[in-house]
Each structure stands twice: as structure tokens, then as C-alpha cells.
C-alpha atoms as a PDB file:
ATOM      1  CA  UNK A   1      -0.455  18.475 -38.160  1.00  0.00           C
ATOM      2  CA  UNK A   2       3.201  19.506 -37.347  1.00  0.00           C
ATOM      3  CA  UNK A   3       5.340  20.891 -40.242  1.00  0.00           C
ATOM      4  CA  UNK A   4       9.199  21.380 -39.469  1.00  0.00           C
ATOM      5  CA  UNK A   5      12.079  23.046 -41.162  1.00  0.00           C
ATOM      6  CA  UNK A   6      15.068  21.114 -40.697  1.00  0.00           C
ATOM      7  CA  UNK A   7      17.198  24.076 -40.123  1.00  0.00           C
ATOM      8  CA  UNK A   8      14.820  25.263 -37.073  1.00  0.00           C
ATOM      9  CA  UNK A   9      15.074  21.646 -35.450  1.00  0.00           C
ATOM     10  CA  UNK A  10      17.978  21.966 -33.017  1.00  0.00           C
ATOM     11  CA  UNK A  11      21.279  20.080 -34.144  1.00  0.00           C
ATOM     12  CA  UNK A  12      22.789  17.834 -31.702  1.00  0.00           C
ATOM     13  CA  UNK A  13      25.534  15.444 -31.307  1.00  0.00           C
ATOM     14  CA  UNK A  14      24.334  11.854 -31.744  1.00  0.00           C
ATOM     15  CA  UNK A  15      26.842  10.396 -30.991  1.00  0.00           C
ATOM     16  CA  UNK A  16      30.792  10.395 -31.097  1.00  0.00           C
ATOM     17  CA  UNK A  17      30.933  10.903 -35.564  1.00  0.00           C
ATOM     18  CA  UNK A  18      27.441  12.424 -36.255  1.00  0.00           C
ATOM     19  CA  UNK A  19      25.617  15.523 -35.935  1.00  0.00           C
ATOM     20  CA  UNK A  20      21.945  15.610 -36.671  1.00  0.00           C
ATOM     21  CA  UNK A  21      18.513  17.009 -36.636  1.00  0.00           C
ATOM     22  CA  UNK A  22      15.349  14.387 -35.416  1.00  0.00           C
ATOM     23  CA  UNK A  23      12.073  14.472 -35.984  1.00  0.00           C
ATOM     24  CA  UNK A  24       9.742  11.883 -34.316  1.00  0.00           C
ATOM     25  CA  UNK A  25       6.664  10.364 -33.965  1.00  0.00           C
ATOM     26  CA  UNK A  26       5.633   6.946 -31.625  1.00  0.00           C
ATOM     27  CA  UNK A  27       5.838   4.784 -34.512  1.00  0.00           C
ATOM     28  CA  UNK A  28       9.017   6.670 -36.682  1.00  0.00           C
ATOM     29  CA  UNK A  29      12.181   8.774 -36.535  1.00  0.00           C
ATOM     30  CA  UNK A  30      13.471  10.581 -38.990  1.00  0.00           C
ATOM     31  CA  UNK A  31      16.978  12.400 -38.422  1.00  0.00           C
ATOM     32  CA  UNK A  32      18.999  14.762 -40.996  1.00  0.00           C
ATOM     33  CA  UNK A  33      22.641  14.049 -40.467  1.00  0.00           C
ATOM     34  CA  UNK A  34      26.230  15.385 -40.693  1.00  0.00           C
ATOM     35  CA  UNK A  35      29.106  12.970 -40.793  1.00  0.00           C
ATOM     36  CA  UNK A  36      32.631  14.097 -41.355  1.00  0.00           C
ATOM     37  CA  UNK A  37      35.054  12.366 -43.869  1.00  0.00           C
ATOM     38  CA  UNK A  38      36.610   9.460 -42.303  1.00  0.00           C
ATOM     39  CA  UNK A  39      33.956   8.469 -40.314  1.00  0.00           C
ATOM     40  CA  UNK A  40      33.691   4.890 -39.621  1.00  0.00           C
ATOM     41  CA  UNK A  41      30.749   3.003 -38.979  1.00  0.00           C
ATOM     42  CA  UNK A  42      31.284  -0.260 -36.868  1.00  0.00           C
ATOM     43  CA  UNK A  43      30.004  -2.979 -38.409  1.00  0.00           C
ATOM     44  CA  UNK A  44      26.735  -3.753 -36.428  1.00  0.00           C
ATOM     45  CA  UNK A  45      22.839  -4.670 -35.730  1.00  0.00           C
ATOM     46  CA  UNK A  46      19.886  -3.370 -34.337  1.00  0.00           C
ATOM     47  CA  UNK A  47      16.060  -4.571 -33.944  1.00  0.00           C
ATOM     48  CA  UNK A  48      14.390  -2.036 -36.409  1.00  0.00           C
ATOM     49  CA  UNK A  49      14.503  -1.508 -39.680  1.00  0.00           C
ATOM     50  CA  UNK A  50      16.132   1.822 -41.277  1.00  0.00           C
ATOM     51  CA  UNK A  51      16.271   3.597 -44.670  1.00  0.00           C
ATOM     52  CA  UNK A  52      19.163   6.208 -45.479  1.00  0.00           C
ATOM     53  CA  UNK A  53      19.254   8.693 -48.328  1.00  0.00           C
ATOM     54  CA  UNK A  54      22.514  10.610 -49.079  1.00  0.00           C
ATOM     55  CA  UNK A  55      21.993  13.933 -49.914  1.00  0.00           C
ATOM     56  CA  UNK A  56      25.689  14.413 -50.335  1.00  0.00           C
ATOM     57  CA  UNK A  57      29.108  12.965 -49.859  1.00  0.00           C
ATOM     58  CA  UNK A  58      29.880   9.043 -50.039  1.00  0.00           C
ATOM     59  CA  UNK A  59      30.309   5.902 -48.497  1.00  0.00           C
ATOM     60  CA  UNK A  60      32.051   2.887 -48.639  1.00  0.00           C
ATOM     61  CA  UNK A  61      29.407   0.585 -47.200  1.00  0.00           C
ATOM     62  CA  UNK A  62      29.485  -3.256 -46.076  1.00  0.00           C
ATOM     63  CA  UNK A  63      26.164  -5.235 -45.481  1.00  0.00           C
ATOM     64  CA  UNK A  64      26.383  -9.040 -44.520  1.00  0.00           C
ATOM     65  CA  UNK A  65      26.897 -11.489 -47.531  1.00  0.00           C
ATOM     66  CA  UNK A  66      27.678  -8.313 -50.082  1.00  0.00           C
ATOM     67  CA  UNK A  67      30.712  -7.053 -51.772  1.00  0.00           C
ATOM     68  CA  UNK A  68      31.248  -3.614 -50.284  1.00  0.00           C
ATOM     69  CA  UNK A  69      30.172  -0.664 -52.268  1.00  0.00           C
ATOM     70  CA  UNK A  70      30.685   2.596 -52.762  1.00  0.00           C
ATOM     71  CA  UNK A  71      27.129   4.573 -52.513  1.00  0.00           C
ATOM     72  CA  UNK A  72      26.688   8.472 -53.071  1.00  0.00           C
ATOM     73  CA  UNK A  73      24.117  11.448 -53.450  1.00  0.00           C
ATOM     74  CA  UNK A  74      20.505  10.004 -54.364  1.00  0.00           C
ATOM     75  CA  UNK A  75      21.233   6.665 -53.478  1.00  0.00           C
ATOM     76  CA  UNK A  76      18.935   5.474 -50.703  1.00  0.00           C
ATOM     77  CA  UNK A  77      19.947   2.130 -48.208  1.00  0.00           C
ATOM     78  CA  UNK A  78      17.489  -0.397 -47.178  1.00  0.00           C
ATOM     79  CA  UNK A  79      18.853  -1.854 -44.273  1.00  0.00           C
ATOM     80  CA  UNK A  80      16.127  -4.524 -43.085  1.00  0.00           C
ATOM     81  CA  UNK A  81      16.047  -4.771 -38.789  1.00  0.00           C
ATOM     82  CA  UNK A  82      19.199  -7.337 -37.892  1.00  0.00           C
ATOM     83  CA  UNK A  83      21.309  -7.050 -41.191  1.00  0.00           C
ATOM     84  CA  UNK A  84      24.874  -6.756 -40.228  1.00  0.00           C
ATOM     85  CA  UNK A  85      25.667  -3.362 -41.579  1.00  0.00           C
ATOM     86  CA  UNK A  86      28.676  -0.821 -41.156  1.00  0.00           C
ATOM     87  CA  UNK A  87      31.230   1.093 -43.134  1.00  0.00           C
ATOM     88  CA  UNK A  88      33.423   4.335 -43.701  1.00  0.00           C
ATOM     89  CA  UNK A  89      32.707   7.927 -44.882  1.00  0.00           C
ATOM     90  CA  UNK A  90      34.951   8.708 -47.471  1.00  0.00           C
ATOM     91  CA  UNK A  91      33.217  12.133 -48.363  1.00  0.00           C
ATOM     92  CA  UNK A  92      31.548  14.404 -45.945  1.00  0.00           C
ATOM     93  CA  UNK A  93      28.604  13.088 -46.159  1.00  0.00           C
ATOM     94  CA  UNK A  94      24.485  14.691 -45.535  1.00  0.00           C
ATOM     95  CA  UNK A  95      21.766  12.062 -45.387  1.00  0.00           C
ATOM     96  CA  UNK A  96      18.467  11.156 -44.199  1.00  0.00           C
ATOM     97  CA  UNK A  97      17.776   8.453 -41.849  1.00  0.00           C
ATOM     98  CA  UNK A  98      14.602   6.701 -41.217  1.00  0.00           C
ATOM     99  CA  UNK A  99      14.041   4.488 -38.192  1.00  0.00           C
ATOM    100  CA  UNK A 100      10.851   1.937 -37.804  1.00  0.00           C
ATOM    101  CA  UNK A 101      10.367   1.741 -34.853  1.00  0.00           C
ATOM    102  CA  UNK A 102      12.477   5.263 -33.451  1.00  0.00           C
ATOM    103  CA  UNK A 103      16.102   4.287 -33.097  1.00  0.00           C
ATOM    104  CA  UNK A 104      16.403   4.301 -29.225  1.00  0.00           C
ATOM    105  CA  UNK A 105      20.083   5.606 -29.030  1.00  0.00           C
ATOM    106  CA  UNK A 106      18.573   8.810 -30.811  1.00  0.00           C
ATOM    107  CA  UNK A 107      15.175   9.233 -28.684  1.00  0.00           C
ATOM    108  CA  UNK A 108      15.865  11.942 -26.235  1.00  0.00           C
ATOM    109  CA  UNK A 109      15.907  13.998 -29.515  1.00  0.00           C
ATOM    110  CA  UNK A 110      11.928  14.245 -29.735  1.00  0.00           C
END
């Protein structure tokens, strides 16, 4: 059985806002993330299902047919695979995502 410490997984950039950590199996990715204040998340889609916990910072976040809301440390996201999502870091923001099945835009991080 692997056991990782986040800070001896390499960080990489994900993509043009984030930084982040992954760890991954077939089945599940889970990735440790750095997003700078005034970050801003396109609203948008995707076939799996994910689950986000900020460690830090906060969010204005959007999801299809809700009022936006504000969300911060030790809230976690449930974001169900096709739900319209998106929104904007107000705070520097640390959090943990969870992708079911491994979020293919992240994969060459296994």
C-alpha cells in the first residue's frame, strides 16, 4: 500500500490559475491545490463527479439553478458529474479535490 506526503509529491502547474499536487489511482484522483486570489473559474461541465474541500481561503461559487455563495475553510463541494459549475477566488485559496473517475486534464500527473 502506497502512503504519500503531500509535500514530497511534486507540484505542478495544472493549468493557467492552479498549482497542485496529484495523487492517483485507476478509479480516483485526488489533487492538493494552490489558487491565487482572483482566480476565476469559467463556468463549466465535465463527465465525472468531484468533491472539493477548502483548507483555506474562499470562494465565490456558482452551480446551475443556485444563488451564488460564498464558501470557505472546512466547507467541502459536491459537484455531481455534468452540473454547471464555476466561480471566482476571492481569497488565496488551498483545497482538496477529488475526481471519480481521474479528471483527464490532470492525468499526466500520476
Amino acid at each position: 500500500m502506497p502512503v504519500y506526503r503531500w509535500e514530497d509529491v511534486p507540484e505542478r502547474q495544472l493549468n493557467n490559475i492552479i498549482r497542485g499536487r496529484i495523487v492517483q489511482t485507476k478509479n480516483v484522483m485526488a489533487c492538493r491545490i494552490t489558487a491565487p486570489a482572483g482566480g476565476k473559474v469559467k463556468t463549466h461541465t465535465h463527465p465525472f463527479d468531484q468533491i472539493t474541500h477548502l483548507l483555506r481561503g474562499k470562494f465565490l461559487w456558482q452551480m446551475e439553478g443556485e444563488a451564488p455563495r460564498l464558501v470557505g475553510a472546512g466547507d467541502v463541494l459536491v459537484l455531481p458529474a455534468g452540473t454547471p459549475h464555476g466561480g471566482e477566488v476571492l481569497e488565496e485559496a488551498e483545497y482538496i479535490d477529488i475526481f471519480c473517475p481521474p479528471n483527464p486534464d490532470f492525468g499526466w500527473g500520476k
